[in-house]
Protein backbone atom coordinates (compact mmCIF):
# COMPACT_ATOMS: atom_id res chain seq x y z
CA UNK A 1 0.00 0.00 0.00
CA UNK A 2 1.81 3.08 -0.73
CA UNK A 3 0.76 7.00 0.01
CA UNK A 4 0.63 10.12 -2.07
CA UNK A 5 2.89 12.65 -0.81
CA UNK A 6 2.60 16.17 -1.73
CA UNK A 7 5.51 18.92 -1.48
CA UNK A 8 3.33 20.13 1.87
CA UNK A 9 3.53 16.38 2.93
CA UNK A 10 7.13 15.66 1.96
CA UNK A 11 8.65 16.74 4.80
CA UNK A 12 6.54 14.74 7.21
CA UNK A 13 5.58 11.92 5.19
CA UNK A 14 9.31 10.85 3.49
CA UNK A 15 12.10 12.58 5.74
CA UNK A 16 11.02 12.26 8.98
CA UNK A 17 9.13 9.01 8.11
CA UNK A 18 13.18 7.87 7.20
CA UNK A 19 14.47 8.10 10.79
CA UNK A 20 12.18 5.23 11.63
CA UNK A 21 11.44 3.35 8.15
CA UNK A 22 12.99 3.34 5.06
CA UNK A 23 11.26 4.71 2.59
CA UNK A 24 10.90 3.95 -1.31
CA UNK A 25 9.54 7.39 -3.37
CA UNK A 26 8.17 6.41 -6.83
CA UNK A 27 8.34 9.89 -8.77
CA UNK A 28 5.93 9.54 -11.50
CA UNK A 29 2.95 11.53 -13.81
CA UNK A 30 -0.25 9.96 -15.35
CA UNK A 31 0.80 10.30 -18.49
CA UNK A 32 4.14 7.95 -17.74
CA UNK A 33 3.13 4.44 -19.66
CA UNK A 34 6.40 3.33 -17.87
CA UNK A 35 4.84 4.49 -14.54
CA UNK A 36 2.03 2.52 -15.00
CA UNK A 37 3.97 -0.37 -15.49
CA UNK A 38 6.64 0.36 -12.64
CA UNK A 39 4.12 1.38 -9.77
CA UNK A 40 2.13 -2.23 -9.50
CA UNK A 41 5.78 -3.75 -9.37
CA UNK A 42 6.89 -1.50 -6.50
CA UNK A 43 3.39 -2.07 -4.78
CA UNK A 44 3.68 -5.87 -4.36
CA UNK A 45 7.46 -6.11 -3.38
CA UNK A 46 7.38 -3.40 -0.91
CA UNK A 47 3.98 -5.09 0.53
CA UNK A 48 5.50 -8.23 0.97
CA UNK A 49 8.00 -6.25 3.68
CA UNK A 50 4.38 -6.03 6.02
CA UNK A 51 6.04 -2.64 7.01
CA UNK A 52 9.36 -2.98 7.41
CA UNK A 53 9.77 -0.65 3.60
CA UNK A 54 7.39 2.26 3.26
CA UNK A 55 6.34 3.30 -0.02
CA UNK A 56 5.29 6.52 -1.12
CA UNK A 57 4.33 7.84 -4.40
CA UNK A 58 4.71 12.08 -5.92
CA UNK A 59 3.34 13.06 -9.08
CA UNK A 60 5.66 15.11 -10.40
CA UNK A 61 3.81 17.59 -12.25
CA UNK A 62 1.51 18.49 -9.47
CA UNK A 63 4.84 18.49 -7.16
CA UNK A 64 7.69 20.79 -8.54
CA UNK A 65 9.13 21.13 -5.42
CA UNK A 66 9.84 17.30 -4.22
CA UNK A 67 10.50 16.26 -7.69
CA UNK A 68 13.44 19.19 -7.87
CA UNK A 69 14.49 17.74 -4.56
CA UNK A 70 15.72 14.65 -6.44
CA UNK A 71 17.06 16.62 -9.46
CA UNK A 72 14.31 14.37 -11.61
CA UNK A 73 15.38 14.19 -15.34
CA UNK A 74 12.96 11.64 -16.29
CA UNK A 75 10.57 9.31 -14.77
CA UNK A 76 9.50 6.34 -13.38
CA UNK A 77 12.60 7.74 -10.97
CA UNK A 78 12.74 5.81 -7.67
CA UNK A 79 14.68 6.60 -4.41
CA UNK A 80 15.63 4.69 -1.76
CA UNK A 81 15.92 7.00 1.74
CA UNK A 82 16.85 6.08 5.10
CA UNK A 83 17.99 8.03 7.88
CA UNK A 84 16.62 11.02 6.30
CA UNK A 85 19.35 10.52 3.50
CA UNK A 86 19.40 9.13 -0.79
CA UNK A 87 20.95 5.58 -0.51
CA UNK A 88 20.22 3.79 -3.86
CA UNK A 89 17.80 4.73 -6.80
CA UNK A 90 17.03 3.76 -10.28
CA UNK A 91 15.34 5.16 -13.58
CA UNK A 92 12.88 3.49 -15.71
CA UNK A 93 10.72 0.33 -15.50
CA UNK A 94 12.54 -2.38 -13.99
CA UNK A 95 11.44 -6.19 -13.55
CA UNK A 96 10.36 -7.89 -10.58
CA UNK A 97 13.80 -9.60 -9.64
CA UNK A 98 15.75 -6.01 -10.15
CA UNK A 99 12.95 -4.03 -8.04
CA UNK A 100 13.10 -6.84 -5.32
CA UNK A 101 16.95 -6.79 -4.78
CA UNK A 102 16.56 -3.26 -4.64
CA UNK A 103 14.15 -3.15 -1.97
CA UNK A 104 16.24 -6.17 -0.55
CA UNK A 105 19.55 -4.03 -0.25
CA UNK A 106 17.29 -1.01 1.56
CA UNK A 107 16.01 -3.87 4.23
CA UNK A 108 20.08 -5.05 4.78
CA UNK A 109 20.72 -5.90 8.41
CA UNK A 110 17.24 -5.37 9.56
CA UNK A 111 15.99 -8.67 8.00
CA UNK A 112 19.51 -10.17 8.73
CA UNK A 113 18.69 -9.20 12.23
CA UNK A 114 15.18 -10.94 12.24
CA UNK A 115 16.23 -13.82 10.83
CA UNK A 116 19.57 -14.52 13.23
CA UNK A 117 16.65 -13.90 15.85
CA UNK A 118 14.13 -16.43 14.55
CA UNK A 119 16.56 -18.65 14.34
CA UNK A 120 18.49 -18.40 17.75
CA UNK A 121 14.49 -19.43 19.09
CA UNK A 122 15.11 -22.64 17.14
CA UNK A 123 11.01 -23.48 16.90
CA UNK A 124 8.76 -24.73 14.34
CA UNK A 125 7.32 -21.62 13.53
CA UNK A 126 10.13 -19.11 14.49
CA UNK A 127 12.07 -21.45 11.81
CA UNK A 128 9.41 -21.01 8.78
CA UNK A 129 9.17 -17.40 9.77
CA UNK A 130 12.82 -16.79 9.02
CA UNK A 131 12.88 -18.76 5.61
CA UNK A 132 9.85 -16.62 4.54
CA UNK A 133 12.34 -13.33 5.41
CA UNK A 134 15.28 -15.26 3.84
CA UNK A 135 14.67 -18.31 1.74
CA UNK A 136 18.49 -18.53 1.68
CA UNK A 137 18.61 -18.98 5.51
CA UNK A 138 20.86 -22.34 5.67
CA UNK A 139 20.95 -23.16 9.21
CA UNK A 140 17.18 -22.25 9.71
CA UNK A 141 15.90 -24.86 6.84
CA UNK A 142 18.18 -27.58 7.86
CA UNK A 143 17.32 -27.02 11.81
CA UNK A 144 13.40 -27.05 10.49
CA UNK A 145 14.58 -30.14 8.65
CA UNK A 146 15.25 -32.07 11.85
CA UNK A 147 12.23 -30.80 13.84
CA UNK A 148 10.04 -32.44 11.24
CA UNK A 149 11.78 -35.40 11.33
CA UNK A 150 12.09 -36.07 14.83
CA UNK A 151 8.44 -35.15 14.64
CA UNK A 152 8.21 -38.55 12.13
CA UNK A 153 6.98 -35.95 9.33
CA UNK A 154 10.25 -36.52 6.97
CA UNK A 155 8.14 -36.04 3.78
CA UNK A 156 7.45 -32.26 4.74
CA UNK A 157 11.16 -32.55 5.92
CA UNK A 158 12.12 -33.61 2.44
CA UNK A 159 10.28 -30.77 0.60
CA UNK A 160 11.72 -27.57 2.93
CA UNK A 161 14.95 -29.35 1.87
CA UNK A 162 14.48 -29.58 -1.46
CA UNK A 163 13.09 -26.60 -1.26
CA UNK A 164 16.58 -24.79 -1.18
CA UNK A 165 16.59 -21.43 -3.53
CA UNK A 166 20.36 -22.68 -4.34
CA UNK A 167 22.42 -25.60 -4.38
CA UNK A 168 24.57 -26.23 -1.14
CA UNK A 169 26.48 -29.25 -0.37
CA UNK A 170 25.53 -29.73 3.36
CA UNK A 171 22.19 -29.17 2.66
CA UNK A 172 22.28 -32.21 0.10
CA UNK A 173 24.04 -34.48 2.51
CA UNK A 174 21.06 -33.77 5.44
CA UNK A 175 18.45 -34.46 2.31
CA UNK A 176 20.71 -37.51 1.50
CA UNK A 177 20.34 -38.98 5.52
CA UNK A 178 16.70 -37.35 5.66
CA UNK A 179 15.73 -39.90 2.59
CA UNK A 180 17.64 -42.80 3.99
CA UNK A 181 15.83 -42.64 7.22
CA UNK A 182 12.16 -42.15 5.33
CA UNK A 183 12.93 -45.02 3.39
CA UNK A 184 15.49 -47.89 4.27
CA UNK A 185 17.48 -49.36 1.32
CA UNK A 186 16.23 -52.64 2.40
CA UNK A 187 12.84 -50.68 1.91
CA UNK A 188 13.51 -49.72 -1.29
CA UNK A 189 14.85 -52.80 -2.67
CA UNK A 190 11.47 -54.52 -1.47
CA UNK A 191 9.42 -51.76 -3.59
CA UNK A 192 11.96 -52.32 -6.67
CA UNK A 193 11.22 -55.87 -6.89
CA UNK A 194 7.50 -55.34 -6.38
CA UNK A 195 7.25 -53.02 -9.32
CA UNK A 196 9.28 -55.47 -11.49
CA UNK A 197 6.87 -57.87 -10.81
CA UNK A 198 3.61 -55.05 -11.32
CA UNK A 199 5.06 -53.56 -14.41
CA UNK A 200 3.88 -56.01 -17.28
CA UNK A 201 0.77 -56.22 -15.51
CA UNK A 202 -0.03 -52.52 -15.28
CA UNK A 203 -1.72 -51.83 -18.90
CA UNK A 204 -4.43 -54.07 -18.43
CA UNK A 205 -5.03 -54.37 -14.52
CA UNK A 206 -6.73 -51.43 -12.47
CA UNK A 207 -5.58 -53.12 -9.69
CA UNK A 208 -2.26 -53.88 -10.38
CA UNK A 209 -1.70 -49.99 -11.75
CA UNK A 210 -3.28 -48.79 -8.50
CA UNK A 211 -0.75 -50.40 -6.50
CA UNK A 212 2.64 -49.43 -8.99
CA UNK A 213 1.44 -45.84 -8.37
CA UNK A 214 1.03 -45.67 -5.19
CA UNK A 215 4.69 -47.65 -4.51
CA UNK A 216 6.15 -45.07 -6.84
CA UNK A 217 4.79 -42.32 -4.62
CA UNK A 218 6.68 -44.14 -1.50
CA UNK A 219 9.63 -45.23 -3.75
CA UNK A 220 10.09 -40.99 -4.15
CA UNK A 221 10.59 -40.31 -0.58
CA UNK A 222 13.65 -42.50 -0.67
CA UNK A 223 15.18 -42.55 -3.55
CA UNK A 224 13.27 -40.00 -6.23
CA UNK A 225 16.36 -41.05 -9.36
CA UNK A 226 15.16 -44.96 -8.95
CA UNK A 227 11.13 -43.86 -9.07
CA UNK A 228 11.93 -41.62 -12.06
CA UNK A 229 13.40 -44.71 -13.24
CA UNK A 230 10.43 -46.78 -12.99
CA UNK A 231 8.03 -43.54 -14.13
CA UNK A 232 9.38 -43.94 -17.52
CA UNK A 233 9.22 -47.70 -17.47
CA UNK A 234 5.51 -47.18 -16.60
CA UNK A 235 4.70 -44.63 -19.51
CA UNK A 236 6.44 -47.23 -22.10
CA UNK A 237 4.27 -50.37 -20.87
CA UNK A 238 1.40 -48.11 -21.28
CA UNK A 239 1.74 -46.06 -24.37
């Protein structure tokens, strides 16, 4: 949600509001196509901060004074200011990914803050809490890992896991013990030779399909390479 500020507003509304919040000004005009485009962009990101980014919008042409503030040359023009003081800005439409980092960088150590303290409380939902600040939060989505599976839920454990915005080799090895533990090898060399013995039956028994799909649903908890495996011997007995 952002506000309209108006040069009798501005000081109030973006420099003192600064001391407290950063704020995000969108300079922009009606006629602005880019605006239009912009505006909506800088609406949901900064939302999704539930206050901890302000947003505030000035229409330049009914504004001289704000918008010579910033020196304005063209528009969409957006500022970042904190403490009372310009810290980043950008011209012209930008994408989602370039107007979140943005807002991202403006947020710095507060969210780093957050998320150290969600973490340091080690619970449930103090864990998910900190991965929805910072998806990239190692140590909170492996500790949330082990919760759930001391909790005997290792399938959700398996998908916050997997879940990991990046690649990261401890993060694999936990997923690799995580699956072992959901599903035995001894397990999964029982549900291999049951499917060898399903699979020419498949095509022409409800029954017998029934059953190959739902051990292919268990057979992914452990060991998701050997049920792709057996997906694609599936589709070729049946089409």
């Amino acid at each position: 949600m952002s506000i309209d500020v108006t040069d009798a507003t501005f000081e109030a509304d973006v420099l003192q509001r600064s001391m407290t919040t950063p704020v995000v000004v969108d300079l922009w005009a009606p006629w602005c196509g880019p605006c239009r485009t912009l505006t909506p962009i800088l609406e949901k990101v900064v939302g999704e901060t539930n206050g901890k980014v302000a947003l505030v919008k000035i229409n330049v042409d009914e504004n001289p004074q704000a918008s010579q503030a910033f020196r304005v040359q063209s528009i969409p023009a957006v500022y970042a200011i904190d403490k009372g003081e310009v810290v980043g800005n950008f011209m012209g439409a930008q994408p989602e990914a370039q107007v979140r980092a943005f807002v991202g960088q403006l947020m710095g150590e507060a969210v780093g803050d957050e998320v150290a303290s969600l973490v340091a409380r080690g619970d449930e939902e103090s864990l998910r809490k900190a991965l929805e600040l910072d998806p990239g939060a190692k140590t909170a989505r492996i500790l949330l890992a082990r919760i759930l599976v001391e909790d005997d839920r290792s399938a959700e454990a398996i998908e916050v896991l997997t879940a990991a915005p990046e690649p990261d080799p401890e993060i694999e090895a936990v997923l690799e013990v995580v699956r072992s533990a959901a599903l035995p090898e001894s397990a999964q060399a029982e549900i291999d030779a049951r499917l060898a013995e399903l699979l020419p039956t498949v095509k022409g028994d409800d029954d017998a399909r029934a059953e190959f799909l739902s051990l292919l649903e268990e057979l992914t908890t452990g060991n998701p390479d050997l049920a792709a495996s057996w997906r694609r011997k599936l589709s070729t007995q049946l089409f």
